[in-house]
PDB file of N, CA and C in Angstrom:
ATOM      1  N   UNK A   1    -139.014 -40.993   5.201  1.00  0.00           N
ATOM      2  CA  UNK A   1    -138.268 -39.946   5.857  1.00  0.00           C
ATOM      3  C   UNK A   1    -138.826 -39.750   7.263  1.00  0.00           C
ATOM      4  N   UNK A   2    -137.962 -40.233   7.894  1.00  0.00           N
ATOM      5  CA  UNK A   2    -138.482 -39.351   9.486  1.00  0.00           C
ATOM      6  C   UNK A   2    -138.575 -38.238   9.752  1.00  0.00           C
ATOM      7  N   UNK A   3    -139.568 -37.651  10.902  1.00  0.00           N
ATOM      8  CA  UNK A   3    -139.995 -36.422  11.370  1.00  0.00           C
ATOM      9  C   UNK A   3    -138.688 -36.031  12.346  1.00  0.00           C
ATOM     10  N   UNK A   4    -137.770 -34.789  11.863  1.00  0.00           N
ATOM     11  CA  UNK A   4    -136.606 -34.935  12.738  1.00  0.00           C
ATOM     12  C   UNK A   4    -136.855 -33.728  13.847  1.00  0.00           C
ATOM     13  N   UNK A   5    -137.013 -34.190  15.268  1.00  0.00           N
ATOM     14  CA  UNK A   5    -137.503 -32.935  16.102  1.00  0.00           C
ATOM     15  C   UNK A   5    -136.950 -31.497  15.874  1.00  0.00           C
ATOM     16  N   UNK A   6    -137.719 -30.790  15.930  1.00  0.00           N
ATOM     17  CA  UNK A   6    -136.681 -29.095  16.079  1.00  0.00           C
ATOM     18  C   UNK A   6    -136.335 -28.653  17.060  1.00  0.00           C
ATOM     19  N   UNK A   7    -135.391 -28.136  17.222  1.00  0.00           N
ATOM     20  CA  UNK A   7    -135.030 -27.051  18.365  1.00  0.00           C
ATOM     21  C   UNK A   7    -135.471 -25.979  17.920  1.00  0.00           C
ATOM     22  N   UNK A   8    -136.528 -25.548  18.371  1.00  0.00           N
ATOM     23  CA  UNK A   8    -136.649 -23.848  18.386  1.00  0.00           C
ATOM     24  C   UNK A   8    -135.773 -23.016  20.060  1.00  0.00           C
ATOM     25  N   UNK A   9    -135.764 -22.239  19.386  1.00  0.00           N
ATOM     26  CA  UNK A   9    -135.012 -21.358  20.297  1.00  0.00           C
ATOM     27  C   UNK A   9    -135.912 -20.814  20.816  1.00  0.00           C
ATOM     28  N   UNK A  10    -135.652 -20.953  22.344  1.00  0.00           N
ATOM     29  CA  UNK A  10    -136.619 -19.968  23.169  1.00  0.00           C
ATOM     30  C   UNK A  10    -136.724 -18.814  22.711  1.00  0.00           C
ATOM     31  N   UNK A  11    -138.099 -18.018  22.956  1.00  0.00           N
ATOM     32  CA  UNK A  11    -138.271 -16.687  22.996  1.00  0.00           C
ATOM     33  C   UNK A  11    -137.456 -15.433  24.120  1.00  0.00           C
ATOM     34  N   UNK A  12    -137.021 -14.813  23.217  1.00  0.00           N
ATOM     35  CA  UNK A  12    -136.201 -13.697  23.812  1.00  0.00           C
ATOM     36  C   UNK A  12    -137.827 -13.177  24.565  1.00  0.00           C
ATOM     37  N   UNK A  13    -137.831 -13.240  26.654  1.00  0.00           N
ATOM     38  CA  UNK A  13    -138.535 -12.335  27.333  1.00  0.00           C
ATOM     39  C   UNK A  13    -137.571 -11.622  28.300  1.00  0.00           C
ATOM     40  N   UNK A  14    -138.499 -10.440  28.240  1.00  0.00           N
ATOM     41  CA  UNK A  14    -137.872  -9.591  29.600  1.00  0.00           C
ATOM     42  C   UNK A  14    -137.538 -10.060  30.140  1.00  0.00           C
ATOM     43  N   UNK A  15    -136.312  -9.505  31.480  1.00  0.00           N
ATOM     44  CA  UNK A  15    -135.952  -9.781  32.284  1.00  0.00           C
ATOM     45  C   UNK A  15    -136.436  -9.390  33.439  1.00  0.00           C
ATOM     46  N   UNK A  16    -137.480  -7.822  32.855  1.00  0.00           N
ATOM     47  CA  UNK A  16    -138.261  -7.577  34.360  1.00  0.00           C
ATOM     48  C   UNK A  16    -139.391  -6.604  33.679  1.00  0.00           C
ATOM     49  N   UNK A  17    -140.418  -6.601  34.663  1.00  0.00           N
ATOM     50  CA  UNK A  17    -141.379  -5.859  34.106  1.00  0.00           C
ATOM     51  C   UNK A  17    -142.081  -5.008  34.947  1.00  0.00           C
ATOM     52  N   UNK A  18    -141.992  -3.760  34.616  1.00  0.00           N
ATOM     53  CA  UNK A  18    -142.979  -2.613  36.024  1.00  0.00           C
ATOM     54  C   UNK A  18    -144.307  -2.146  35.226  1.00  0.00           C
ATOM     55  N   UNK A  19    -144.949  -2.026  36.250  1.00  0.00           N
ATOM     56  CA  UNK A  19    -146.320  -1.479  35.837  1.00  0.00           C
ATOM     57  C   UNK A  19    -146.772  -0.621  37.382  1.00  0.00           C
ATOM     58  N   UNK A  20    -147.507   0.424  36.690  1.00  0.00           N
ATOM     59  CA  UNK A  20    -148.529   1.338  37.423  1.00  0.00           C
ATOM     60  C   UNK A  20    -149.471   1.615  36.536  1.00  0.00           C
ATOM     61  N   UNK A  21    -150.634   1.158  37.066  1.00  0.00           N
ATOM     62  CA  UNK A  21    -152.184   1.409  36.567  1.00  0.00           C
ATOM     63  C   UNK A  21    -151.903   1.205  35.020  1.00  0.00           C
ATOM     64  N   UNK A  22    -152.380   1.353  34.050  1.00  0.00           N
ATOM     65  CA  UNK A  22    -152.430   1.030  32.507  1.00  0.00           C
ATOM     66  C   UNK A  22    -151.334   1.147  31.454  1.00  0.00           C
ATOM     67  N   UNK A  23    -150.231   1.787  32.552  1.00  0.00           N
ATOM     68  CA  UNK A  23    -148.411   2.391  32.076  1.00  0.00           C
ATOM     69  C   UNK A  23    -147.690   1.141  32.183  1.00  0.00           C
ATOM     70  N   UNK A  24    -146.655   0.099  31.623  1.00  0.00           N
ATOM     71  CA  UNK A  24    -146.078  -0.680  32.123  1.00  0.00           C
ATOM     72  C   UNK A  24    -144.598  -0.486  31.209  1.00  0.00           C
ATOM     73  N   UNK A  25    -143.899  -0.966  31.544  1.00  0.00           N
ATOM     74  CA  UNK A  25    -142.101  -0.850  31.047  1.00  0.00           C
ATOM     75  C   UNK A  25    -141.870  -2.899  31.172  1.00  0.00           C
ATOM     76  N   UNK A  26    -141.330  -2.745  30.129  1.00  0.00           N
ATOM     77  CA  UNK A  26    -140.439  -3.643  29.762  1.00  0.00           C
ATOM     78  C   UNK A  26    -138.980  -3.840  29.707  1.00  0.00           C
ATOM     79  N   UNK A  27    -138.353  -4.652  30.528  1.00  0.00           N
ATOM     80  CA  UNK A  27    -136.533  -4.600  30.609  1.00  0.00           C
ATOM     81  C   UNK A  27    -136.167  -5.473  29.538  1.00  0.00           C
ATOM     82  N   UNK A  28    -135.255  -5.383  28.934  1.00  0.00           N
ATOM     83  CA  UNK A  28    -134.786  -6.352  28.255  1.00  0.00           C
ATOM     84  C   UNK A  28    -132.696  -6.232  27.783  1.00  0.00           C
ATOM     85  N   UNK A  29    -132.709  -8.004  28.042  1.00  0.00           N
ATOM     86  CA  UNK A  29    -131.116  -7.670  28.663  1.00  0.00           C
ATOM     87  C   UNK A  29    -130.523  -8.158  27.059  1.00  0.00           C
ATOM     88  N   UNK A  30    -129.811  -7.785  26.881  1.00  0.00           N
ATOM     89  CA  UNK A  30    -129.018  -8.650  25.258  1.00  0.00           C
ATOM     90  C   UNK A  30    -127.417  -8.709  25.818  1.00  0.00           C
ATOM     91  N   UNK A  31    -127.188  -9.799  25.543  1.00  0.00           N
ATOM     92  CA  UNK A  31    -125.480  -9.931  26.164  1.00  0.00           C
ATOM     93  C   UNK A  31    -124.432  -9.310  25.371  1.00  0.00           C
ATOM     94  N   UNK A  32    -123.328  -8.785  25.446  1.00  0.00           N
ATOM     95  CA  UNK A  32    -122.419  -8.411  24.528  1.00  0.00           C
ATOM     96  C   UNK A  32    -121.198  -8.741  25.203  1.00  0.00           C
ATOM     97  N   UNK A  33    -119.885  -8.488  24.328  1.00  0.00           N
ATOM     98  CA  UNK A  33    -118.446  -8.837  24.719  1.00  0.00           C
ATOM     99  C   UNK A  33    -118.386  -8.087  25.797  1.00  0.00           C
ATOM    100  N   UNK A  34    -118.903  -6.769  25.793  1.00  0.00           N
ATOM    101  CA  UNK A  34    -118.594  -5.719  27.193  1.00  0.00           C
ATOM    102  C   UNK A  34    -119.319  -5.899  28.186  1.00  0.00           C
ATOM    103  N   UNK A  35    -120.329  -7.307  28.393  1.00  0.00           N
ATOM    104  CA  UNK A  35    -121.147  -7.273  29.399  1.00  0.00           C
ATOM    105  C   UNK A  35    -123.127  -7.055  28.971  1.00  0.00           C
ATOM    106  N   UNK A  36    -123.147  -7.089  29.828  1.00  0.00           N
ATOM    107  CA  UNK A  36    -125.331  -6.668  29.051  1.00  0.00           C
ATOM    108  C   UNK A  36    -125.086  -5.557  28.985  1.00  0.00           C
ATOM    109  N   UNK A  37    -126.394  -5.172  27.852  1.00  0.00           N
ATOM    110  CA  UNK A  37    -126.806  -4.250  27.507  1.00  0.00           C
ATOM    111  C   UNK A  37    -128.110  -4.342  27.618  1.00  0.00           C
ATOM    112  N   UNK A  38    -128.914  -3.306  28.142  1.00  0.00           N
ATOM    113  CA  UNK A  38    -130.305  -3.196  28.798  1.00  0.00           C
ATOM    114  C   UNK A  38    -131.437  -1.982  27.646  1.00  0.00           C
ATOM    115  N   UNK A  39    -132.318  -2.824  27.467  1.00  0.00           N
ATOM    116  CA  UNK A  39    -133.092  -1.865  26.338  1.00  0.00           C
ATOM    117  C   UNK A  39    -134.685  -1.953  27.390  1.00  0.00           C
ATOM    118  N   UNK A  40    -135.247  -0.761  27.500  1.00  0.00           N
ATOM    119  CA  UNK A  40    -137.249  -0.781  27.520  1.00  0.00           C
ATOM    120  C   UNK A  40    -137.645  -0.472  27.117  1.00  0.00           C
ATOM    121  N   UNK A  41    -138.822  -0.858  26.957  1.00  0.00           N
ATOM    122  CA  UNK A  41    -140.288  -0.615  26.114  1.00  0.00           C
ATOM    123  C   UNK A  41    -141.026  -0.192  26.653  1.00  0.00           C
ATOM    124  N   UNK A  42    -141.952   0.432  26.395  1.00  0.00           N
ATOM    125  CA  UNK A  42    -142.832   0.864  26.794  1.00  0.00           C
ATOM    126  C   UNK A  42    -144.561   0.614  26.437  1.00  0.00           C
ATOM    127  N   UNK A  43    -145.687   0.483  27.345  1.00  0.00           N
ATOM    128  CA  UNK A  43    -146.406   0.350  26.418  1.00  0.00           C
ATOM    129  C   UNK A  43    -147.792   0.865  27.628  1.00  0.00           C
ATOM    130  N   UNK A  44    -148.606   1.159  26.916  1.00  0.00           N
ATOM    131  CA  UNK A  44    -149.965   1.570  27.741  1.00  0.00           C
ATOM    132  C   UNK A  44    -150.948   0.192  27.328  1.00  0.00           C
ATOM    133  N   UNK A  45    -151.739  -0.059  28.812  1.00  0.00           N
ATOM    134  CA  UNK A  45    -152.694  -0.761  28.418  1.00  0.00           C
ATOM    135  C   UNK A  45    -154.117  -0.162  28.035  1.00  0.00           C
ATOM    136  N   UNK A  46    -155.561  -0.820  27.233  1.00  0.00           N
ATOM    137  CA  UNK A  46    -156.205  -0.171  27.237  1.00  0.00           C
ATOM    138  C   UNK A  46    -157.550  -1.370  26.710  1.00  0.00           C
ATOM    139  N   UNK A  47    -159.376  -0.805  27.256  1.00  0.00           N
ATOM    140  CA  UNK A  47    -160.209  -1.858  26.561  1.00  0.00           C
ATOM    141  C   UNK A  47    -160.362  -1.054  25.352  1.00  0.00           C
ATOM    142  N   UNK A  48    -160.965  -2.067  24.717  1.00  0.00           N
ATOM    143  CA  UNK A  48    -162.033  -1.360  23.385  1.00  0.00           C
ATOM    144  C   UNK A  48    -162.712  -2.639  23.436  1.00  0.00           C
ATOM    145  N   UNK A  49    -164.134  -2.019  23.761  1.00  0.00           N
ATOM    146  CA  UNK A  49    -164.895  -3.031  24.226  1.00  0.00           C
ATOM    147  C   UNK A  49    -165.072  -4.233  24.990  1.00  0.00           C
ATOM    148  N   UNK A  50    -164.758  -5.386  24.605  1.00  0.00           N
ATOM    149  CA  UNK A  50    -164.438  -6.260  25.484  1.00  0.00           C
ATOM    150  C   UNK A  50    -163.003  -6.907  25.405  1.00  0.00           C
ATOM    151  N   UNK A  51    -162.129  -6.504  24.643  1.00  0.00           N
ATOM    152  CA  UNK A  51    -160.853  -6.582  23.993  1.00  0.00           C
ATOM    153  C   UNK A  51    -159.363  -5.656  24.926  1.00  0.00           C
ATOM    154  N   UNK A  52    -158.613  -6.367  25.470  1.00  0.00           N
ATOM    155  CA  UNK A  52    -157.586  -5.620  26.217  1.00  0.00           C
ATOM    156  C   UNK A  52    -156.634  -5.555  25.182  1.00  0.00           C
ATOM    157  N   UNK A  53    -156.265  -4.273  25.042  1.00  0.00           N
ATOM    158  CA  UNK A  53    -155.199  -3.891  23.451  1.00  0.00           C
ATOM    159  C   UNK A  53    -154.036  -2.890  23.983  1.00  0.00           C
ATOM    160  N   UNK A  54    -152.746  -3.334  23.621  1.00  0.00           N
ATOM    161  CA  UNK A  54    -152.101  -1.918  24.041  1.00  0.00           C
ATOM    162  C   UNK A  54    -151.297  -0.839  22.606  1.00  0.00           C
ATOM    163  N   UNK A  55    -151.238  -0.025  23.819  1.00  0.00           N
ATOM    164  CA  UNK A  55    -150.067   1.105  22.626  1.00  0.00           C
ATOM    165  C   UNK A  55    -148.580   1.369  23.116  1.00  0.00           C
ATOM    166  N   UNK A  56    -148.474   2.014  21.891  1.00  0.00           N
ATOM    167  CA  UNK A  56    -147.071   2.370  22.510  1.00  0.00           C
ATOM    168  C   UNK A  56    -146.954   4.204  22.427  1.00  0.00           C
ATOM    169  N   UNK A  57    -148.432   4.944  22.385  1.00  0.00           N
ATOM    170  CA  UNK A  57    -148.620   6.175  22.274  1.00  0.00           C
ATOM    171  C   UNK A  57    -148.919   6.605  23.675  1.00  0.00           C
ATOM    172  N   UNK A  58    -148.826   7.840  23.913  1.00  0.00           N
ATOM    173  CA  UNK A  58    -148.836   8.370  25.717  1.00  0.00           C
ATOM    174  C   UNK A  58    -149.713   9.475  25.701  1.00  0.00           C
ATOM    175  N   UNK A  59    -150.791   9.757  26.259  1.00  0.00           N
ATOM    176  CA  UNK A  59    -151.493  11.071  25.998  1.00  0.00           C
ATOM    177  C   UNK A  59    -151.182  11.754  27.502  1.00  0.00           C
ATOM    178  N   UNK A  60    -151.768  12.992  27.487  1.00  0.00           N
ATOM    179  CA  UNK A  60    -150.970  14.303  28.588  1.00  0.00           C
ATOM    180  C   UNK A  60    -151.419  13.358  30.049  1.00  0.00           C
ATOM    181  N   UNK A  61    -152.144  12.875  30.209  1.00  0.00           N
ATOM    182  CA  UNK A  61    -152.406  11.793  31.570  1.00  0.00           C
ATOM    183  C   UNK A  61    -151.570  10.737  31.301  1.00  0.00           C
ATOM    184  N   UNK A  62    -150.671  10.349  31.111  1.00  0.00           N
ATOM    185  CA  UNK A  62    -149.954   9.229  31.415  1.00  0.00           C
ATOM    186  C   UNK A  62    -148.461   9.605  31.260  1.00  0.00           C
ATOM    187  N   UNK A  63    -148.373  10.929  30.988  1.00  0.00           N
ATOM    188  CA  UNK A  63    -147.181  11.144  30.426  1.00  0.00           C
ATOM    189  C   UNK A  63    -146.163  11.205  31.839  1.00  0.00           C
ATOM    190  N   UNK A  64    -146.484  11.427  33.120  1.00  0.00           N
ATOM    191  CA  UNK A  64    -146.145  11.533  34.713  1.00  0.00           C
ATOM    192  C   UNK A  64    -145.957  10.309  35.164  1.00  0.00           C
ATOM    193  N   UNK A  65    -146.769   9.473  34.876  1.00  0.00           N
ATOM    194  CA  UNK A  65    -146.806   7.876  35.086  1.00  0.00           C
ATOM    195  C   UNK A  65    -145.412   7.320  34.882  1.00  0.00           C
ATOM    196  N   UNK A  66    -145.501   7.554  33.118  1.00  0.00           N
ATOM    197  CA  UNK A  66    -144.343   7.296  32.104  1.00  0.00           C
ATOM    198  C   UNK A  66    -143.449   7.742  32.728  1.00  0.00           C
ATOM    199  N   UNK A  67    -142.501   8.466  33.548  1.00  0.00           N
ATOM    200  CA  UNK A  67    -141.786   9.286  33.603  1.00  0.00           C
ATOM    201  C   UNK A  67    -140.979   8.684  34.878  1.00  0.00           C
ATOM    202  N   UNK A  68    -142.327   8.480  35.935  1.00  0.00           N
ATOM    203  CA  UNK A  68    -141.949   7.528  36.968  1.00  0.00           C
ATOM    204  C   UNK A  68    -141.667   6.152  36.848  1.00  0.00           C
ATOM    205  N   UNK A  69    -141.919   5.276  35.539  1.00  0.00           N
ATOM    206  CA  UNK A  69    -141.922   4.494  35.444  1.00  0.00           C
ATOM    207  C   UNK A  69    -140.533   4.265  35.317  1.00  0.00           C
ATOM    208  N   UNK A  70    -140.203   5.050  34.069  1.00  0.00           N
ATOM    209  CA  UNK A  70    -138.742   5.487  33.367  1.00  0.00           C
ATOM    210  C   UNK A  70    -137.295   5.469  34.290  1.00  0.00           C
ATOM    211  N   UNK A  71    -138.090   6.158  35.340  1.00  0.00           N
ATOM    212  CA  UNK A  71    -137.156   6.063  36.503  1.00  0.00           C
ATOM    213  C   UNK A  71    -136.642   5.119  37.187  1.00  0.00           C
ATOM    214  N   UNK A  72    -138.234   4.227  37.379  1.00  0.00           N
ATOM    215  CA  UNK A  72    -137.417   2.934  37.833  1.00  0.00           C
ATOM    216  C   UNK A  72    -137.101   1.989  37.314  1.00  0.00           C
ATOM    217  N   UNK A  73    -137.459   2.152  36.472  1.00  0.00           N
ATOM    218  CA  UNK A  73    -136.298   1.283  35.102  1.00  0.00           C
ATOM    219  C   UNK A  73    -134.976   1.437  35.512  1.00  0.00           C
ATOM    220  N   UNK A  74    -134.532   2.644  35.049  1.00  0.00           N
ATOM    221  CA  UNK A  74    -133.286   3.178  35.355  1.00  0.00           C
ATOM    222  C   UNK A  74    -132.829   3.107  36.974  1.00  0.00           C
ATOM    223  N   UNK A  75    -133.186   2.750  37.608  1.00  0.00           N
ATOM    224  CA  UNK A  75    -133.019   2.488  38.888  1.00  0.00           C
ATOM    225  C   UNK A  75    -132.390   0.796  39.191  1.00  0.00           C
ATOM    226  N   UNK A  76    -133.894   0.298  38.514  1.00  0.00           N
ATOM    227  CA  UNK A  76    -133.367  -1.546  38.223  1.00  0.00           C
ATOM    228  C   UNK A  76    -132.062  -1.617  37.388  1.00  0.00           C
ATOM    229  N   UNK A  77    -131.958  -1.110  36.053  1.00  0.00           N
ATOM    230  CA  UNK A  77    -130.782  -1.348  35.230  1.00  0.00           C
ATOM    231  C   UNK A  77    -129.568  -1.057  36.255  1.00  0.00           C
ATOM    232  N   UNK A  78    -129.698   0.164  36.788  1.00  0.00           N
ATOM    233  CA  UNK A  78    -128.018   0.522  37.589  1.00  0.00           C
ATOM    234  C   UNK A  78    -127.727  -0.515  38.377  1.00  0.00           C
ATOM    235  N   UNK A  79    -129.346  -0.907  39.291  1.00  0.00           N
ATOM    236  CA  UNK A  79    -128.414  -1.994  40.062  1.00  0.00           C
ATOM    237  C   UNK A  79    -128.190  -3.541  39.809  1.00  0.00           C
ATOM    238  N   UNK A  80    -127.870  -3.602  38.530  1.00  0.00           N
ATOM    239  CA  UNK A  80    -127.997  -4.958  37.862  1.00  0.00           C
ATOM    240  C   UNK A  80    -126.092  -4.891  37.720  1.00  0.00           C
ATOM    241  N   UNK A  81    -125.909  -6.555  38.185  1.00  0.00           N
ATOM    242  CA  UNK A  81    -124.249  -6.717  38.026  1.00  0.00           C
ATOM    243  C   UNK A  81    -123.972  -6.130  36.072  1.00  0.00           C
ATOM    244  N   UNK A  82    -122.783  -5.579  36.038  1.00  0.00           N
ATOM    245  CA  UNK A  82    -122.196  -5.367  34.836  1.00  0.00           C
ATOM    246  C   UNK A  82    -121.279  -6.102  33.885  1.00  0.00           C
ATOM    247  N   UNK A  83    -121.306  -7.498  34.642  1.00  0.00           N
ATOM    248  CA  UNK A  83    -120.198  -8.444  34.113  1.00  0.00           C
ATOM    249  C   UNK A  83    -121.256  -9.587  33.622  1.00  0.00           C
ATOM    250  N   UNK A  84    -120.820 -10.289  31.827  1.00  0.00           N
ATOM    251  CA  UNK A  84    -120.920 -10.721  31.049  1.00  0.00           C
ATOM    252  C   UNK A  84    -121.528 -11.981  31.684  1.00  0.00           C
ATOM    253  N   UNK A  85    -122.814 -12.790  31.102  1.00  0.00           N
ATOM    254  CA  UNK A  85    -123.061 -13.727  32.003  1.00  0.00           C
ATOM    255  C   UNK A  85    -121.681 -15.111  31.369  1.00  0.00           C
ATOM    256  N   UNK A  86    -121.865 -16.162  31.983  1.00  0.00           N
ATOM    257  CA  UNK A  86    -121.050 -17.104  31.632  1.00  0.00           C
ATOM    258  C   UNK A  86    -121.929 -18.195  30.889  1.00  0.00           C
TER     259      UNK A  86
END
């Protein structure tokens, strides 16, 4: 029996990514009949020890960050074309 190559399917990545200091946002586009649809994530970076780990929890210092971040998310999404890719 031969080894028959696979196609794996690329990994679904963002389409864009913002960061300020340890706060960063994630864009992510999914296509639909009506055109994209735009989802973010969110996530804080952080060490523990010598280990870079993140969350997706916000404590009262980052919560301003978050907020600005949020914004320009929503800033990038509006000015993204609204028609379906081909």
């Amino acid at each position: 029996m031969r080894n028959q190559p696979t196609t794996a399917k690329p990994k679904n990545q963002p389409v864009h990514h913002i960061r300020s200091g340890a706060v960063s946002a994630s864009i992510w586009r999914q296509e639909t009949g009506k055109g994209p649809v735009f989802n973010v994530t969110f996530q804080r970076s952080y060490k523990d020890g010598e280990d870079w780990k993140t969350s997706t929890t916000f404590g009262r210092g980052n919560l301003l960050v978050l907020g600005l971040i949020a914004a320009r998310a929503f800033e990038w999404i509006s000015s993204q074309p609204r028609t379906p890719r081909l």
